[in-house]
N, C-alpha and C. Protein backbone atom coordinates (compact mmCIF):
# COMPACT_ATOMS: atom_id res chain seq x y z
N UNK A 1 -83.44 114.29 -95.73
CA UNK A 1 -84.71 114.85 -95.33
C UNK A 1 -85.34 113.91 -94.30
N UNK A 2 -85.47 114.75 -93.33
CA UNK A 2 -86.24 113.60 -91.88
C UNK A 2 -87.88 113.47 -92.25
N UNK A 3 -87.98 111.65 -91.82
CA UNK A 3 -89.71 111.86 -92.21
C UNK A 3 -90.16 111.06 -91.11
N UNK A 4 -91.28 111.60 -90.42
CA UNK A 4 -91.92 111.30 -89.67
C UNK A 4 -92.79 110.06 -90.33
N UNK A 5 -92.41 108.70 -89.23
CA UNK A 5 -92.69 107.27 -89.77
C UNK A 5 -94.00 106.70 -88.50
N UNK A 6 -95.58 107.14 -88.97
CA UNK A 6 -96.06 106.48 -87.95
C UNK A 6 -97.66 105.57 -88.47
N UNK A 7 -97.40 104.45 -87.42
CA UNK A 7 -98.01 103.38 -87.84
C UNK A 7 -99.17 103.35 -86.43
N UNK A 8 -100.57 103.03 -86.75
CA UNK A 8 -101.62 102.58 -85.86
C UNK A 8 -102.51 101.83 -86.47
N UNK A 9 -103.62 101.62 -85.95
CA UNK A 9 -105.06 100.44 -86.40
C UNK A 9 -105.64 102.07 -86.13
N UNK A 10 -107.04 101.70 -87.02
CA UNK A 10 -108.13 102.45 -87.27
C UNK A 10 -109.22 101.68 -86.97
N UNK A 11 -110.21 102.40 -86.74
CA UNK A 11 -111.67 102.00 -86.97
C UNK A 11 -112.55 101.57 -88.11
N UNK A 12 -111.88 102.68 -88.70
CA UNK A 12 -112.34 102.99 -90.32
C UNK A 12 -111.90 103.72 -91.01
N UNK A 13 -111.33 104.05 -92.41
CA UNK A 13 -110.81 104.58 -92.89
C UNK A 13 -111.35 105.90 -93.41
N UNK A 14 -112.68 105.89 -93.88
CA UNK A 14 -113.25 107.32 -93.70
C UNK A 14 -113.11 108.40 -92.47
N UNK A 15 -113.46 107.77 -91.40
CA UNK A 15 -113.54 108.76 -90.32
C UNK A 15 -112.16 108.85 -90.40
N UNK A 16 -111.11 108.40 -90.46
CA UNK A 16 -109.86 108.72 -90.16
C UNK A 16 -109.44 109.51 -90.71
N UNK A 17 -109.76 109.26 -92.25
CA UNK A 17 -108.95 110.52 -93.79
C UNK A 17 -109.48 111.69 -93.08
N UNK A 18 -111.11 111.89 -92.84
CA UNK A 18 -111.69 112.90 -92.68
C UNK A 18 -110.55 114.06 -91.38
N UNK A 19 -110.80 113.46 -89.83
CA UNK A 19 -109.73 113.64 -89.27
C UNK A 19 -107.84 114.11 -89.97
N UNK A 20 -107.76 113.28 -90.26
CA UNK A 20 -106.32 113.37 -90.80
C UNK A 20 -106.26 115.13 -92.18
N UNK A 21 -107.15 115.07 -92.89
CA UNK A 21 -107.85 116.18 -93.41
C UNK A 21 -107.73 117.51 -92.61
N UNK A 22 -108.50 116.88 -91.53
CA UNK A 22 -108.70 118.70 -90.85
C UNK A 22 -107.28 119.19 -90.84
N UNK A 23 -106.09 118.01 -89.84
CA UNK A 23 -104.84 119.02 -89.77
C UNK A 23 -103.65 118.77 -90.94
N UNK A 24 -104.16 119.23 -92.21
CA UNK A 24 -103.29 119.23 -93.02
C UNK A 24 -103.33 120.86 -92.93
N UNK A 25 -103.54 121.99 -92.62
CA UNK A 25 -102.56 123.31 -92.34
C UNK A 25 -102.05 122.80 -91.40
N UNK A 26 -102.33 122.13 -90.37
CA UNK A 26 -101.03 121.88 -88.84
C UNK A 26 -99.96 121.37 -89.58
N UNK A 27 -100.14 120.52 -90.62
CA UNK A 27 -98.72 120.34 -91.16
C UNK A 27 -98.11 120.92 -91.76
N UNK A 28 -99.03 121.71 -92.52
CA UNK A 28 -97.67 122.45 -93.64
C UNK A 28 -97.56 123.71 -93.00
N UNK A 29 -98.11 124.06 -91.14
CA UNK A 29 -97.35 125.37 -90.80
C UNK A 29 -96.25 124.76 -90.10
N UNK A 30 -96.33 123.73 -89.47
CA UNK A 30 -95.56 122.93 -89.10
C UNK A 30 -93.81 122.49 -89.96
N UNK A 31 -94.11 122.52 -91.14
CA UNK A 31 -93.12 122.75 -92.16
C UNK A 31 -93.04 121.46 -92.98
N UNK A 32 -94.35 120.72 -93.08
CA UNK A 32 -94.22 119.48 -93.64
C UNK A 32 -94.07 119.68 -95.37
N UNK A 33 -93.18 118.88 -95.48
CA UNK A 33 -92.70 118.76 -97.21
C UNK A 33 -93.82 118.29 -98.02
N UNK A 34 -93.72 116.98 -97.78
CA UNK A 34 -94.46 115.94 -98.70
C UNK A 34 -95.76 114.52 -97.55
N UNK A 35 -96.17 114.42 -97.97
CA UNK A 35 -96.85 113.20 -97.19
C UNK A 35 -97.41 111.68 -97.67
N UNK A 36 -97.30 110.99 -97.24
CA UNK A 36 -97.90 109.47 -97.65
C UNK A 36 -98.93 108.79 -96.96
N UNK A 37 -99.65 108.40 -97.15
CA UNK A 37 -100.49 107.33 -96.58
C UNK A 37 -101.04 106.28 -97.50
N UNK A 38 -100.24 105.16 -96.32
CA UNK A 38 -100.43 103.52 -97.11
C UNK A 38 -101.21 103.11 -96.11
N UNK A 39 -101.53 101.73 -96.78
CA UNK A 39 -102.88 100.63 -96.25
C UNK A 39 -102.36 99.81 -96.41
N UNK A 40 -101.88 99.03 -95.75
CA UNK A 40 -101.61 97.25 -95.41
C UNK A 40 -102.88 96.64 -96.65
N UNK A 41 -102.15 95.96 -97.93
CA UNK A 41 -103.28 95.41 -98.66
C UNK A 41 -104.24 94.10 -98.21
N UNK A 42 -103.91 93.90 -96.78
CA UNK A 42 -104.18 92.61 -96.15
C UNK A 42 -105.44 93.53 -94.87
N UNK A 43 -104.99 94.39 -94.73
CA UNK A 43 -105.51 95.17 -93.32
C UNK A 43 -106.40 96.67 -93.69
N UNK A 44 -107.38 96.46 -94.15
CA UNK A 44 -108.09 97.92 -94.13
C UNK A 44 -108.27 99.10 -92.93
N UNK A 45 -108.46 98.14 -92.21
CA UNK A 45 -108.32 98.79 -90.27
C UNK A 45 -106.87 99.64 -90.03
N UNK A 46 -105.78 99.86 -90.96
CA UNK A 46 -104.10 99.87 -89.88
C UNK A 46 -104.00 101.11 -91.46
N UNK A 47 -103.39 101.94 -90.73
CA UNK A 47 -102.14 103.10 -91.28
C UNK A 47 -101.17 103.57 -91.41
N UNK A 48 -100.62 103.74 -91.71
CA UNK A 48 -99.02 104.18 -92.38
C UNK A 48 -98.63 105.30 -92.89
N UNK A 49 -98.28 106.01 -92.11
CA UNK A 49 -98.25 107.62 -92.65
C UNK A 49 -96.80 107.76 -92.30
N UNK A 50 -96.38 108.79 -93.81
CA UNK A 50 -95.20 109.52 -93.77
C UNK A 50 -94.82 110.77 -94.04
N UNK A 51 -94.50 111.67 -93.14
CA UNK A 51 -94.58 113.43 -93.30
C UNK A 51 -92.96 113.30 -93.47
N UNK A 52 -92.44 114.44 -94.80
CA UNK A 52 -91.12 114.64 -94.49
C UNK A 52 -91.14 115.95 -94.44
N UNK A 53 -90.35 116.67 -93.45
CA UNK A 53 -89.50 117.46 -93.22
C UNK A 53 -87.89 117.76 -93.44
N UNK A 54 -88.20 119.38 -93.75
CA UNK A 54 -86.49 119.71 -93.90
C UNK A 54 -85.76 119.76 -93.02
N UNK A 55 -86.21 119.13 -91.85
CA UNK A 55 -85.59 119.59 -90.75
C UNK A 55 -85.91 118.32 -89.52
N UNK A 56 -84.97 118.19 -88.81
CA UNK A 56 -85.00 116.88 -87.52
C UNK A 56 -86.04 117.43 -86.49
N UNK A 57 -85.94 118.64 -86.48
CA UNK A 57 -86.42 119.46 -85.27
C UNK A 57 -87.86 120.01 -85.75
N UNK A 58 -88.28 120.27 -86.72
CA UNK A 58 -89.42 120.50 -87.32
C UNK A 58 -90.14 119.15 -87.40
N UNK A 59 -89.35 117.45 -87.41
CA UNK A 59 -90.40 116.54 -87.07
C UNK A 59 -90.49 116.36 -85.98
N UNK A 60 -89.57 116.59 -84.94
CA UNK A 60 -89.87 116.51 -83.57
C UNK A 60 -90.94 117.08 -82.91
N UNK A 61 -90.76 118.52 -83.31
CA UNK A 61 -91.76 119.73 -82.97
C UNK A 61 -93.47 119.27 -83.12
N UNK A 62 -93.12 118.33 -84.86
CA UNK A 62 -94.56 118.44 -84.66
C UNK A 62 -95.23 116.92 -84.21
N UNK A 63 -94.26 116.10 -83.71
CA UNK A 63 -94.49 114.83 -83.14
C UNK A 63 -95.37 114.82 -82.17
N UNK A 64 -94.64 116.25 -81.38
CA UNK A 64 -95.12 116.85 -79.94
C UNK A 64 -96.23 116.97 -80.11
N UNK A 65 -96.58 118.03 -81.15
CA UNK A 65 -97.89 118.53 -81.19
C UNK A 65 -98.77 117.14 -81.53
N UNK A 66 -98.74 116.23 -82.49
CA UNK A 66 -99.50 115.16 -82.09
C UNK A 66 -99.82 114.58 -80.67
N UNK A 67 -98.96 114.07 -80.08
CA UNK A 67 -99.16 113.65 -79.17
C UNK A 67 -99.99 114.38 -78.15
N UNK A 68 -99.54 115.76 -78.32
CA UNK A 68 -100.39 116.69 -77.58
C UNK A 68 -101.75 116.60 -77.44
N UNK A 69 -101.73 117.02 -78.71
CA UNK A 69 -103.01 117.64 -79.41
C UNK A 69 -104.06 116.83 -80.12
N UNK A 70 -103.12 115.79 -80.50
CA UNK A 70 -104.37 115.18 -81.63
C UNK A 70 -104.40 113.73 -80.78
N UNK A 71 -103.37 112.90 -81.03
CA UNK A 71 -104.31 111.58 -80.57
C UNK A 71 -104.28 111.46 -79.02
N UNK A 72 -104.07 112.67 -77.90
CA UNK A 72 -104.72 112.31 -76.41
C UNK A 72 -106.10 112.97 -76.37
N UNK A 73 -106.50 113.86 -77.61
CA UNK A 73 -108.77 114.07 -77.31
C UNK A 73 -108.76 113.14 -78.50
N UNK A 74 -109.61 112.53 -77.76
CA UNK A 74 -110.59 111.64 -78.72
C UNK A 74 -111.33 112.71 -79.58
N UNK A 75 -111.94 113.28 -79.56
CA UNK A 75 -112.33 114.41 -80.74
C UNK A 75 -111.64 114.71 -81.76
N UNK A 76 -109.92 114.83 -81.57
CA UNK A 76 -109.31 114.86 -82.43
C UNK A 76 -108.76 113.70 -83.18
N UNK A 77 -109.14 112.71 -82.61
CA UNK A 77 -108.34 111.28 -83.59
C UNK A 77 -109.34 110.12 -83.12
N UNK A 78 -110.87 110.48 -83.48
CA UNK A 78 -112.23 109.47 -83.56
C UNK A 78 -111.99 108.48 -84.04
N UNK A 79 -110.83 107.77 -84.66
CA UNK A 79 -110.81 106.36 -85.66
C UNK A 79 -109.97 105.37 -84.86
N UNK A 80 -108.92 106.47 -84.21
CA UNK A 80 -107.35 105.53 -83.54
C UNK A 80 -107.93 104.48 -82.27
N UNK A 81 -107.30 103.43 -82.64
CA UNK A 81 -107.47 102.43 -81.88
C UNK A 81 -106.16 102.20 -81.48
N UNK A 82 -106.15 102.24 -80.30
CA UNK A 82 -104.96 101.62 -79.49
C UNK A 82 -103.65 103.44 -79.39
N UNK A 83 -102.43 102.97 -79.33
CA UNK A 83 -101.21 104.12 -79.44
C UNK A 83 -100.40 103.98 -80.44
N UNK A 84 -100.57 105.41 -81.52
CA UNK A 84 -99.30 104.98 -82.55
C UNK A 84 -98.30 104.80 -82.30
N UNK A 85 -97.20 103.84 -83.14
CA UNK A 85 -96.24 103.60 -83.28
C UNK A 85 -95.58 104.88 -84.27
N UNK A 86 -94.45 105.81 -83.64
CA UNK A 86 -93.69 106.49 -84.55
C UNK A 86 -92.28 106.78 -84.10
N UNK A 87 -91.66 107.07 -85.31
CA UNK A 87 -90.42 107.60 -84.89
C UNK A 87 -89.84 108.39 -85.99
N UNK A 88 -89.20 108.77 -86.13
CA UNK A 88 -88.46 109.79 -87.08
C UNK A 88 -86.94 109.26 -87.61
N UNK A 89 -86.92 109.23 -88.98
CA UNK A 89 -85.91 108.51 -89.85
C UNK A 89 -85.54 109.09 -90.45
N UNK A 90 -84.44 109.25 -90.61
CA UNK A 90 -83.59 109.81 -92.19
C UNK A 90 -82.48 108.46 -93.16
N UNK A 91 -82.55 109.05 -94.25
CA UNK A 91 -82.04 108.31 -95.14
C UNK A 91 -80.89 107.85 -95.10
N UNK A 92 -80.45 106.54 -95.39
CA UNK A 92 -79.14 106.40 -94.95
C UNK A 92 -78.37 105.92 -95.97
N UNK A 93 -76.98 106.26 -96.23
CA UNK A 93 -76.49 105.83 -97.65
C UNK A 93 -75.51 104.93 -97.23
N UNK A 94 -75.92 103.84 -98.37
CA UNK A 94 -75.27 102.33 -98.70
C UNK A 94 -74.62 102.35 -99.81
């Protein structure tokens, strides 16, 4: 299962959930499985989010649409400081 792996700094963590909130239908029309969000226990400011998908092309698809859509208006991503770091991973057996 491919999961979309992306890391940035915040402003604040309220305004961000709030944001991050609105496009939870963009994700699950998008075809998102499951999701995570961690906090650096050292760093309240920085995020860590993980969307998995059933599909390589369904995280790609909606990578796009981030980049698109959400963190180039500032309206849509009021907290992000700086450019996320992401990429898309699948599991690998050892």
């Amino acid at each position: 299962m491919p999961t979309l792996h992306i890391e940035h700094a915040i402003t604040d963590f309220e305004t961000w959930s709030g944001a991050f909130n609105r496009f939870a239908d963009a994700r699950r029309n998008a075809g998102a499985v499951t999701e995570r969000v961690r906090r650096p226990v050292d760093d309240p400011n920085y995020v860590v989010v993980e969307v998995d998908f059933e599909t390589t092309e369904q995280a790609v698809a909606f990578l796009g649409f981030l980049k698109e859509n959400v963190w180039a208006v500032k309206e849509n991503s009021p907290a992000l400081t700086g450019t996320p770091e992401a990429r898309i991973l699948e599991t690998a057996e050892v």
